[in-house]
PDB file of N, CA and C in Angstrom:
ATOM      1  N   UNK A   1     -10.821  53.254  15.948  1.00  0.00           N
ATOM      2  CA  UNK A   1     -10.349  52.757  14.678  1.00  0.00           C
ATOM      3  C   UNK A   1     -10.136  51.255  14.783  1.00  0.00           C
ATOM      4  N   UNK A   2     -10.595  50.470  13.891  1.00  0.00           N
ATOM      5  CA  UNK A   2     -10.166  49.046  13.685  1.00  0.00           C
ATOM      6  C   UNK A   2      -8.910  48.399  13.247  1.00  0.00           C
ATOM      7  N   UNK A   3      -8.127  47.714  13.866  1.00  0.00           N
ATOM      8  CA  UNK A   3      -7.053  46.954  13.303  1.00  0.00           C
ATOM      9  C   UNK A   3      -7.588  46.991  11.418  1.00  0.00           C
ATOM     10  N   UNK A   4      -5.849  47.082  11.036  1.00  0.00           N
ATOM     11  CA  UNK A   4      -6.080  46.681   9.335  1.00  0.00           C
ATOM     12  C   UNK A   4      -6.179  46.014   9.421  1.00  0.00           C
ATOM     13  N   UNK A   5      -6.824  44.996   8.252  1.00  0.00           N
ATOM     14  CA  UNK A   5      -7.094  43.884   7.843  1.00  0.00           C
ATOM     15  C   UNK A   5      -5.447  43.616   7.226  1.00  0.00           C
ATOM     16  N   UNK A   6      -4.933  41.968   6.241  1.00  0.00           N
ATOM     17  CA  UNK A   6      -3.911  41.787   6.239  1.00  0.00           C
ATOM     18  C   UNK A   6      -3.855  42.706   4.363  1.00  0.00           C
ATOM     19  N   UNK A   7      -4.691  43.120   4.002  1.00  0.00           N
ATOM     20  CA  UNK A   7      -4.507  43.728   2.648  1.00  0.00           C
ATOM     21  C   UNK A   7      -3.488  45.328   3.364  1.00  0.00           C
ATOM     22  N   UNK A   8      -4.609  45.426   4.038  1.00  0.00           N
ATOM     23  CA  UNK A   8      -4.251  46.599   4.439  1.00  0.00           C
ATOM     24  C   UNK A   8      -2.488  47.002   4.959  1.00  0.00           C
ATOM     25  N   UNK A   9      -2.383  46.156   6.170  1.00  0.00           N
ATOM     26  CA  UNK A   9      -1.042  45.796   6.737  1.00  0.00           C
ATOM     27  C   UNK A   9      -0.050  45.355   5.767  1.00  0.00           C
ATOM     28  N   UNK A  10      -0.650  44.971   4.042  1.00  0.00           N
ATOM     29  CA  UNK A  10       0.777  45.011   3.623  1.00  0.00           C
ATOM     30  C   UNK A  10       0.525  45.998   2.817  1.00  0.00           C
ATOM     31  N   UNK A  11      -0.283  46.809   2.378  1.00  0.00           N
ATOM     32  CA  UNK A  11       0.069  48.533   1.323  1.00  0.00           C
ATOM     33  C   UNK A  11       0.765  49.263   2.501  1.00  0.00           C
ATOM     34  N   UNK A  12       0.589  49.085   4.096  1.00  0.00           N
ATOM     35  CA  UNK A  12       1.484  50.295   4.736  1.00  0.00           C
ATOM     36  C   UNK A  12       2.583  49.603   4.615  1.00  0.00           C
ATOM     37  N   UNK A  13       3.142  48.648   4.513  1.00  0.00           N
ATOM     38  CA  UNK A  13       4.352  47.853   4.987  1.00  0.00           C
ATOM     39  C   UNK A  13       5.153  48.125   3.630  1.00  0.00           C
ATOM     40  N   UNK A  14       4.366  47.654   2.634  1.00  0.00           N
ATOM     41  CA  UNK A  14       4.706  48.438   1.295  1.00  0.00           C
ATOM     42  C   UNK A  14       5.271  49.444   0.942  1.00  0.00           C
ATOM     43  N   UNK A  15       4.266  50.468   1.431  1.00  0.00           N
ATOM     44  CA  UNK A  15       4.747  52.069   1.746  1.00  0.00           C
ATOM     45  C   UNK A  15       5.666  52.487   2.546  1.00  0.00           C
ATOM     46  N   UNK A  16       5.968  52.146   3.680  1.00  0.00           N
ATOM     47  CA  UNK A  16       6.914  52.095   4.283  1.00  0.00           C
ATOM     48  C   UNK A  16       8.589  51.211   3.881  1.00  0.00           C
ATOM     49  N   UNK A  17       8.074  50.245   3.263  1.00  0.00           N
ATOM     50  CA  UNK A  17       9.639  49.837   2.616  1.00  0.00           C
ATOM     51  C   UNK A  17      10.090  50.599   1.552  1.00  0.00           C
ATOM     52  N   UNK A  18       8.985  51.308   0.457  1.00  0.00           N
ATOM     53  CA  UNK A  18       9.150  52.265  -0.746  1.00  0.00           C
ATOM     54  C   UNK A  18      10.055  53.936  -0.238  1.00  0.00           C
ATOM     55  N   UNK A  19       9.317  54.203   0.995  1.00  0.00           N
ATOM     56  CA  UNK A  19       9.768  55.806   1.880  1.00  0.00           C
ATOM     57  C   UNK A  19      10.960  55.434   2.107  1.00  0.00           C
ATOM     58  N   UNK A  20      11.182  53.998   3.011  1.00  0.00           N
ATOM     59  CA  UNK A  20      12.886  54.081   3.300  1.00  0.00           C
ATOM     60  C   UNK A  20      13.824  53.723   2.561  1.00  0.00           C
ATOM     61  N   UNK A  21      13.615  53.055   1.199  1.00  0.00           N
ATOM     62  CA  UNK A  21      14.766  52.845   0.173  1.00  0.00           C
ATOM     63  C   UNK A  21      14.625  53.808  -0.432  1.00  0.00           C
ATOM     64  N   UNK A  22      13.929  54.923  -0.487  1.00  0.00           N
ATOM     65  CA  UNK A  22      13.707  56.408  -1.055  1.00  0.00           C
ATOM     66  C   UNK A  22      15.291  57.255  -0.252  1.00  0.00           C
ATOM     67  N   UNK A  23      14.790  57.008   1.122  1.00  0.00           N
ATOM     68  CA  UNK A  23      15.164  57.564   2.119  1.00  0.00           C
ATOM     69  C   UNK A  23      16.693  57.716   2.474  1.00  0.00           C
ATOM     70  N   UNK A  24      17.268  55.666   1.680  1.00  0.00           N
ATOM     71  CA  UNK A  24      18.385  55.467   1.591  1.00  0.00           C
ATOM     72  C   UNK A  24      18.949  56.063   0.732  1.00  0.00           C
ATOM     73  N   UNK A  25      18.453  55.919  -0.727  1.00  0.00           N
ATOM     74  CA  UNK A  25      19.115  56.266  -1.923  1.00  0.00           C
ATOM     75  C   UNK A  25      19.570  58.017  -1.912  1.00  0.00           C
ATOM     76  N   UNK A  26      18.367  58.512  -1.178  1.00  0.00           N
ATOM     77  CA  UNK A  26      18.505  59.822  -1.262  1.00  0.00           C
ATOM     78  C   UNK A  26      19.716  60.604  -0.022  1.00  0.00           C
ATOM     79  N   UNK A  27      19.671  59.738   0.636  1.00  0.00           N
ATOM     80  CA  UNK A  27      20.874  60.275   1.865  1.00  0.00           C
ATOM     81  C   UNK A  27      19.956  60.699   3.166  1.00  0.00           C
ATOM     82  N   UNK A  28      18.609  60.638   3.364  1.00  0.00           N
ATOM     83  CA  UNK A  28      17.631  60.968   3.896  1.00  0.00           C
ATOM     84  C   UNK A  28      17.415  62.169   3.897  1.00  0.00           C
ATOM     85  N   UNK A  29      17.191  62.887   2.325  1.00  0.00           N
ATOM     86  CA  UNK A  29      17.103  63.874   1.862  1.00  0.00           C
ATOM     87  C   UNK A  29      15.684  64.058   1.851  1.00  0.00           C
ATOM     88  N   UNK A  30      14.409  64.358   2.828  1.00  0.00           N
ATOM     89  CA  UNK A  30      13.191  64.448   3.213  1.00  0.00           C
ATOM     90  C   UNK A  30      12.605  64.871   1.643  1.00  0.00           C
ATOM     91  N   UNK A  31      12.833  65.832   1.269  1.00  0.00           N
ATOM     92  CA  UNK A  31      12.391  66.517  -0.041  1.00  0.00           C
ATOM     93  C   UNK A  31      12.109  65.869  -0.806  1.00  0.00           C
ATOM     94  N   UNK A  32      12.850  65.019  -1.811  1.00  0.00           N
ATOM     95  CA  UNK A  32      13.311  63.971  -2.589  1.00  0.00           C
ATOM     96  C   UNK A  32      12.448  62.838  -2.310  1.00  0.00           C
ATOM     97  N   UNK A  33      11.744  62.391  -0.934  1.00  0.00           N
ATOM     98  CA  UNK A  33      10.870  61.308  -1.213  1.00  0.00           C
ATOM     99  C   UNK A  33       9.514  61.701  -0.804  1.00  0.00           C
ATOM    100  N   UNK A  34       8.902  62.956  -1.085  1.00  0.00           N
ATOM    101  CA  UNK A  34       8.063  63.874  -0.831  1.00  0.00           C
ATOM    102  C   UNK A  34       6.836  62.801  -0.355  1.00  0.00           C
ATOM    103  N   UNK A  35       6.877  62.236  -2.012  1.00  0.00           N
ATOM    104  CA  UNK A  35       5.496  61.553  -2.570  1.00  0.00           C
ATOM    105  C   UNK A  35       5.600  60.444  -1.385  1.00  0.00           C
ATOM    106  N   UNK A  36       6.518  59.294  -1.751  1.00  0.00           N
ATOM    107  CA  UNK A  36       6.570  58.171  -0.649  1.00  0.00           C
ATOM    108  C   UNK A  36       5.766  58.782   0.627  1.00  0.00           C
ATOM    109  N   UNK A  37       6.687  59.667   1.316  1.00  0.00           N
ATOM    110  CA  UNK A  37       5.855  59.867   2.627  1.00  0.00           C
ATOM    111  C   UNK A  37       4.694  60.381   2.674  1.00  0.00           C
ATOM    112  N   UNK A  38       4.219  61.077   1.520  1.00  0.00           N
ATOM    113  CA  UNK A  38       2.432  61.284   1.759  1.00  0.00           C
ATOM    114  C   UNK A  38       1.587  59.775   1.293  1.00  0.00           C
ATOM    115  N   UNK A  39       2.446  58.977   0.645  1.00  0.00           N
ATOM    116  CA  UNK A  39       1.502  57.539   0.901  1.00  0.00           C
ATOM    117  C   UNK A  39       1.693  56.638   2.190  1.00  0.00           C
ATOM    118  N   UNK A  40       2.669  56.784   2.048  1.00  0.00           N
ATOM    119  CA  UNK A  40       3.363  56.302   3.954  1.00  0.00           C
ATOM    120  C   UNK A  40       1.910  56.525   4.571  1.00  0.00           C
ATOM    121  N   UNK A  41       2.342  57.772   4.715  1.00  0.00           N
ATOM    122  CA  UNK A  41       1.168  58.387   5.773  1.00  0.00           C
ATOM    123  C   UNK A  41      -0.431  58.265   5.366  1.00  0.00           C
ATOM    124  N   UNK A  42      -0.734  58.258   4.244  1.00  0.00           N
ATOM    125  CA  UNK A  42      -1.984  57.670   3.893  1.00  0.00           C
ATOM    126  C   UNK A  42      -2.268  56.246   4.313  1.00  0.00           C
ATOM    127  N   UNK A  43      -1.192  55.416   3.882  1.00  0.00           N
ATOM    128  CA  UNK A  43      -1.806  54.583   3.709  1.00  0.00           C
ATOM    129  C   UNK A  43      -1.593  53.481   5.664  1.00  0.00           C
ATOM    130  N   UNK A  44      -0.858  53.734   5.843  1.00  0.00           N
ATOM    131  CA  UNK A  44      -0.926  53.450   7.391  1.00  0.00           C
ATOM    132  C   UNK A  44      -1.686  54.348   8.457  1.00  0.00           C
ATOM    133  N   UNK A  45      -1.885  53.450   9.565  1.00  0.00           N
ATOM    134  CA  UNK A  45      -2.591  54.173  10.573  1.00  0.00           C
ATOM    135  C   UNK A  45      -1.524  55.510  11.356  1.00  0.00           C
ATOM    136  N   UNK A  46      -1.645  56.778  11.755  1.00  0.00           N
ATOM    137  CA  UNK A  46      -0.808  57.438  12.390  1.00  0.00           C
ATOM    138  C   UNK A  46      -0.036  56.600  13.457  1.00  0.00           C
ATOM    139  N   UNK A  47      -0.671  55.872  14.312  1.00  0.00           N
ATOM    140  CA  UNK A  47       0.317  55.403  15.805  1.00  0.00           C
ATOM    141  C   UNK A  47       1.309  54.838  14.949  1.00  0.00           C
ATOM    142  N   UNK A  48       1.046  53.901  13.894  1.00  0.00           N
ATOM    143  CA  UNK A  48       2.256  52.960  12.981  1.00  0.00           C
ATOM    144  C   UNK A  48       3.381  53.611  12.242  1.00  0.00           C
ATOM    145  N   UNK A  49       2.898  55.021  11.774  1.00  0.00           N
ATOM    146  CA  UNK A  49       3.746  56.175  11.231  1.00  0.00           C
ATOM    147  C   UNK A  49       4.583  56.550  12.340  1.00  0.00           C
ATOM    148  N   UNK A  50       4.079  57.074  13.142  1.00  0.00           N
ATOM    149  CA  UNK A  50       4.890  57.388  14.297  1.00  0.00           C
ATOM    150  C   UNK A  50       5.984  56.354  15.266  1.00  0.00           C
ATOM    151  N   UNK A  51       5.445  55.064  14.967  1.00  0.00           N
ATOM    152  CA  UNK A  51       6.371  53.841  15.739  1.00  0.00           C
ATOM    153  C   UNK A  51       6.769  53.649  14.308  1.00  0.00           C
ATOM    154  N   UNK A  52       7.086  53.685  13.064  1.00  0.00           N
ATOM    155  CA  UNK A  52       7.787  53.582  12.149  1.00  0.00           C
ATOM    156  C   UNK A  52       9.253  54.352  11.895  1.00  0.00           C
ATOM    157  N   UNK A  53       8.439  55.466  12.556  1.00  0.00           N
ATOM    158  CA  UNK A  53      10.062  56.506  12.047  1.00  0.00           C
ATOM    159  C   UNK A  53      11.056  56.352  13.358  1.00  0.00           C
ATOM    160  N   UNK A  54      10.262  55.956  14.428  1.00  0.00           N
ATOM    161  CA  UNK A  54      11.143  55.698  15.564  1.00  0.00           C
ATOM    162  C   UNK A  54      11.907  54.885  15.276  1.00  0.00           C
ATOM    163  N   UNK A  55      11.363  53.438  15.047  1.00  0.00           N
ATOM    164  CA  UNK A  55      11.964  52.632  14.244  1.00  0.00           C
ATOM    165  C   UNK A  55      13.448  52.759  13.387  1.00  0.00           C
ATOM    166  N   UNK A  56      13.049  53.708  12.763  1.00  0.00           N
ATOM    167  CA  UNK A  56      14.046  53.615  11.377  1.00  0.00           C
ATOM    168  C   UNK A  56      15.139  54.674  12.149  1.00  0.00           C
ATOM    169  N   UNK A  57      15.036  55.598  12.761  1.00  0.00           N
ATOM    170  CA  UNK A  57      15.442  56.344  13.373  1.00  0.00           C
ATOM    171  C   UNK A  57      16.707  55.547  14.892  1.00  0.00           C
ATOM    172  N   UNK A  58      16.009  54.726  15.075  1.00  0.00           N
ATOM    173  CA  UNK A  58      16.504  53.644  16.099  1.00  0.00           C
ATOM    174  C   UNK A  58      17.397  52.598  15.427  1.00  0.00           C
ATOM    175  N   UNK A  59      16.919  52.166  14.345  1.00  0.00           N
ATOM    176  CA  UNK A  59      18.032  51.287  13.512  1.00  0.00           C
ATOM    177  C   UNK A  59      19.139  51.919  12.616  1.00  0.00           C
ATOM    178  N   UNK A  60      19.219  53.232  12.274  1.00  0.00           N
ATOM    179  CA  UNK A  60      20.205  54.013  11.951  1.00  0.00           C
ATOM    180  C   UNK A  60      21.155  54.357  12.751  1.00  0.00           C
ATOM    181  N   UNK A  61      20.749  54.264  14.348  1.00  0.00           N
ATOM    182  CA  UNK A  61      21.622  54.707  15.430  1.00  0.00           C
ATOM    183  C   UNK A  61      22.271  53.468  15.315  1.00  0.00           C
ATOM    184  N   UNK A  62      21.720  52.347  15.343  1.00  0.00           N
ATOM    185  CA  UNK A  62      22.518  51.241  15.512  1.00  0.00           C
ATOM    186  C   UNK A  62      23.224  51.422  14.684  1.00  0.00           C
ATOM    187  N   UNK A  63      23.497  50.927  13.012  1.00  0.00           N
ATOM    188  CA  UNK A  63      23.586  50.998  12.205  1.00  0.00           C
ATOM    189  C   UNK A  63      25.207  51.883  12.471  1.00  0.00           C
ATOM    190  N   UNK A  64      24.614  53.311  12.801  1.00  0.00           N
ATOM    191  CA  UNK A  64      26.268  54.180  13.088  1.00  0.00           C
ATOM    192  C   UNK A  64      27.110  53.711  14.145  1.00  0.00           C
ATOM    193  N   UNK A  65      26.429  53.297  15.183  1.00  0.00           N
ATOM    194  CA  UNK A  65      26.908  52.610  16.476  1.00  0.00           C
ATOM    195  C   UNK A  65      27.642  51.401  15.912  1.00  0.00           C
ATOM    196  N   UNK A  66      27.521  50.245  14.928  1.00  0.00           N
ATOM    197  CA  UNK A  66      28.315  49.185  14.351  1.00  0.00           C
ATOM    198  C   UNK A  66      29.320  49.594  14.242  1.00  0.00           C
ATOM    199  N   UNK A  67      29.528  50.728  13.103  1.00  0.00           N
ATOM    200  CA  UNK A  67      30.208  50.815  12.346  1.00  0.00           C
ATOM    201  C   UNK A  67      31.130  51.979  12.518  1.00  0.00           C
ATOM    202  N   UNK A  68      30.811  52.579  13.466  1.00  0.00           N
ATOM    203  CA  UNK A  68      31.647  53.852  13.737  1.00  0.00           C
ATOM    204  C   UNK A  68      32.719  53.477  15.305  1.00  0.00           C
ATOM    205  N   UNK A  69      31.647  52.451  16.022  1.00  0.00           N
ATOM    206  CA  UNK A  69      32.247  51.933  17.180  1.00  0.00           C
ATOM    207  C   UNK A  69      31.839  52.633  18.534  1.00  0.00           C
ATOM    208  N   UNK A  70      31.442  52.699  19.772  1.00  0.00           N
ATOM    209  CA  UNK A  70      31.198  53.789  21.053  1.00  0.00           C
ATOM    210  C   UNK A  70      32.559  54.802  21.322  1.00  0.00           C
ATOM    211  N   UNK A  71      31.776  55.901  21.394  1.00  0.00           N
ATOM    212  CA  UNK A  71      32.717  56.983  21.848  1.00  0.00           C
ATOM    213  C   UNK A  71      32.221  57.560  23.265  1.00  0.00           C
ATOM    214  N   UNK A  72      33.370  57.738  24.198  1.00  0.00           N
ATOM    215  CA  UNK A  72      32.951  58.367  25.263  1.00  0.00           C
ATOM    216  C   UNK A  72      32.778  59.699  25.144  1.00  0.00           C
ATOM    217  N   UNK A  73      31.981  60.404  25.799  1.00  0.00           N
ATOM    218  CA  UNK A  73      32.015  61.860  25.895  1.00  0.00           C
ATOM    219  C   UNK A  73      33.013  62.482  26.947  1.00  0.00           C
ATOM    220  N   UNK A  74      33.451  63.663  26.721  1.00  0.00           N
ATOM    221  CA  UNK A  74      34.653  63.722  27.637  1.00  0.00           C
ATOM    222  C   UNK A  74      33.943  64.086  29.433  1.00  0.00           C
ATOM    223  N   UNK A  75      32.747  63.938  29.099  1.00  0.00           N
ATOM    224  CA  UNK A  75      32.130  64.104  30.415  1.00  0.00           C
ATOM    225  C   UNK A  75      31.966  62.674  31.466  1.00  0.00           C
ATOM    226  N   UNK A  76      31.655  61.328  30.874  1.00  0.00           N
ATOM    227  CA  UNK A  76      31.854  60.240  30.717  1.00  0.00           C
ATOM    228  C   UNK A  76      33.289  59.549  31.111  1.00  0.00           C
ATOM    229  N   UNK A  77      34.620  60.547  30.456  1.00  0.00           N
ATOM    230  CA  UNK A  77      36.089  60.273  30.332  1.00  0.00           C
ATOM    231  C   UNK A  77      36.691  60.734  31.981  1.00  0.00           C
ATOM    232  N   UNK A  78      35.711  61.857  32.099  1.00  0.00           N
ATOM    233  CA  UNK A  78      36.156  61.984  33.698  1.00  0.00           C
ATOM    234  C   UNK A  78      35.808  61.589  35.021  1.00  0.00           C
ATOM    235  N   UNK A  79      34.519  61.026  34.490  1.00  0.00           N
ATOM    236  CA  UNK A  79      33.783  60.360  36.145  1.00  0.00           C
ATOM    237  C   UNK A  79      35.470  59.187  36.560  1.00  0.00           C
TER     238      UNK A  79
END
């Protein structure tokens, strides 16, 4: 497969900013942004889908990690 061209690289980038303010609004209620993610996935290459949700998946951890603060596990509490 060939690198997108830059048209290309911005309808997935597109699609991908449309899936995750879907994603937000909805509470990441999968159902609810049905459509988004079948253009997501159209319109980007799979490896980019797949390093996308990691992505978003990875910045949500942060995201709870800010704002919630580190918790030890009590397994952690006893070493």
């Amino acid at each position: 497969m060939s690198a997108p061209n830059a048209v290309q690289r911005k309808a997935c980038w597109d699609a991908r900013d449309l899936l995750w303010n879907c994603l937000d609004v909805n509470n990441d209620q999968a159902p609810a942004c049905e459509k988004f993610q079948k253009d997501f996935e159209a319109m980007c290459p799979a490896q980019w889908v797949k390093h996308f949700d990691k992505r978003r998946d990875f910045l949500k951890y942060k995201e709870k990690l800010e704002k919630d603060g580190f918790q030890l596990t009590k397994v952690e509490e006893q070493q």
